[in-house]
C-alpha atoms as a PDB file:
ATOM      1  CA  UNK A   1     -44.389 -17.515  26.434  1.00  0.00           C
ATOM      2  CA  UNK A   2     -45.739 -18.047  30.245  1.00  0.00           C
ATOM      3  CA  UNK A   3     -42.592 -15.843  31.451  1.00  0.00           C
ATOM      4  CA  UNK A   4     -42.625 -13.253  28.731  1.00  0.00           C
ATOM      5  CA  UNK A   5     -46.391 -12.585  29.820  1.00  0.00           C
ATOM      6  CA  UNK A   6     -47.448 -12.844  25.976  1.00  0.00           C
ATOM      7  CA  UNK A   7     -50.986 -13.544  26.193  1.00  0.00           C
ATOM      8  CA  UNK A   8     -52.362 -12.425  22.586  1.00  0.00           C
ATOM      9  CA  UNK A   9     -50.892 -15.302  20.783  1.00  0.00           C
ATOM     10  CA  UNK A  10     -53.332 -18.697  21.678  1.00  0.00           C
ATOM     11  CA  UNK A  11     -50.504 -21.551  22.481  1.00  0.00           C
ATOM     12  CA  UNK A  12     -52.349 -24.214  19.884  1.00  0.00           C
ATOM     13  CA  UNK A  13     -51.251 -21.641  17.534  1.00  0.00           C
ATOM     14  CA  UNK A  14     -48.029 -21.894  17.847  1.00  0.00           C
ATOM     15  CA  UNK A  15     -47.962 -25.183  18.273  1.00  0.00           C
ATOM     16  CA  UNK A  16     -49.988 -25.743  14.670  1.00  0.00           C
ATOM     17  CA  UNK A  17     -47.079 -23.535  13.415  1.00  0.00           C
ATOM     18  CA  UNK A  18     -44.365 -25.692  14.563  1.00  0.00           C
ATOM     19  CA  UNK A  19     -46.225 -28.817  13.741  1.00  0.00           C
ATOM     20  CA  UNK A  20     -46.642 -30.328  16.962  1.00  0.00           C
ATOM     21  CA  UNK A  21     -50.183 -31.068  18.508  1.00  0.00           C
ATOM     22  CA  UNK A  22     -51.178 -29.396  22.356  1.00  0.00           C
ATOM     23  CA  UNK A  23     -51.865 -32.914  23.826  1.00  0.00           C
ATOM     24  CA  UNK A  24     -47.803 -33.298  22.700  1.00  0.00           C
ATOM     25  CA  UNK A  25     -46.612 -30.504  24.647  1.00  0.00           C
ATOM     26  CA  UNK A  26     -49.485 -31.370  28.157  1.00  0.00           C
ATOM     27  CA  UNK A  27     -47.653 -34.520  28.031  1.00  0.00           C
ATOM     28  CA  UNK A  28     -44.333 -33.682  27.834  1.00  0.00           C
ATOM     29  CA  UNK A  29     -44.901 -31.060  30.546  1.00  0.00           C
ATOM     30  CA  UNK A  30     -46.696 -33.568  33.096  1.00  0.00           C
ATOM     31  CA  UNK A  31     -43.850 -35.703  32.560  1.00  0.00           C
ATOM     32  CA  UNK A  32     -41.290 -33.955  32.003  1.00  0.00           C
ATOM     33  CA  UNK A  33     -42.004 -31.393  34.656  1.00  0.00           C
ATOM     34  CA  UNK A  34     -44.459 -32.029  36.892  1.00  0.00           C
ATOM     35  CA  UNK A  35     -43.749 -36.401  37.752  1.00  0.00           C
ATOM     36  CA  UNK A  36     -40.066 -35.598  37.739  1.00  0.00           C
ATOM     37  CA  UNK A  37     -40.283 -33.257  40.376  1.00  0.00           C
ATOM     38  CA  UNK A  38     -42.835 -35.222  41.739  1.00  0.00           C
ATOM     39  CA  UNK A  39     -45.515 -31.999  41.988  1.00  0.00           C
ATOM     40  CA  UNK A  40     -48.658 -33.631  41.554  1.00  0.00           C
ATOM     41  CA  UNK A  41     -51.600 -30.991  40.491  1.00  0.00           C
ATOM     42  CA  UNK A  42     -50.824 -30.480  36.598  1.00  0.00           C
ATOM     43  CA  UNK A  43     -54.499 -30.082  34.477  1.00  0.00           C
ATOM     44  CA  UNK A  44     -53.604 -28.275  31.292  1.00  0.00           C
ATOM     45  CA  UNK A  45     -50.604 -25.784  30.488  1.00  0.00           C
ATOM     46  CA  UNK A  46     -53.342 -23.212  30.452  1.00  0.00           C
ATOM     47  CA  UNK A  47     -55.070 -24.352  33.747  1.00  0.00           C
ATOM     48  CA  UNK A  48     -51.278 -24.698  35.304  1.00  0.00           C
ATOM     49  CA  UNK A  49     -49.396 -22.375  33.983  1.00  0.00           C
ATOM     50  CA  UNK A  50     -48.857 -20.523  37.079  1.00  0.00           C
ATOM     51  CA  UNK A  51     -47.681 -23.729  38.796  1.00  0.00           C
ATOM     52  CA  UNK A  52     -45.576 -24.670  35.669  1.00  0.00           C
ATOM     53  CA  UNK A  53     -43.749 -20.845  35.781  1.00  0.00           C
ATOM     54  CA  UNK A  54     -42.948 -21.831  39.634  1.00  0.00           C
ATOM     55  CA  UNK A  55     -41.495 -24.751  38.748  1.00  0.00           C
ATOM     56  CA  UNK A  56     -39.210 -23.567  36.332  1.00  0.00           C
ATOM     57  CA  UNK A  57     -37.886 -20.939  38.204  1.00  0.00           C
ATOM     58  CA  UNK A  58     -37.010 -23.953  40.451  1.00  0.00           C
ATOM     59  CA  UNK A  59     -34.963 -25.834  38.267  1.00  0.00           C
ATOM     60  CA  UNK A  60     -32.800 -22.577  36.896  1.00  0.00           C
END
């Protein structure tokens, strides 16, 4: 959703739809992500989601 630029759809919507909680998917990301490409800096996927788009484009 960060890299399709979809902002009218909040993100703990869709994760109540898939039936996952947000603190699931900040702490997947901050692991995941952010420690195991040891960029230090991660708050929130909202709060980083600039950061977190960078990184991405990193890894592909």
């Amino acid at each position: 959703m960060i890299a399709l630029g979809i902002d009218s759809i909040p993100f703990v919507h869709v994760c109540n739809k898939i039936g996952i909680k947000m603190s699931t998917v900040n702490y997947q990301v901050k692991n995941k992500i952010f420690k195991s490409l040891h960029s230090p800096g991660f708050k929130s996927l909202k709060k980083s989601s600039d950061r977190i788009l960078i990184l991405i484009k990193k890894i592909i």
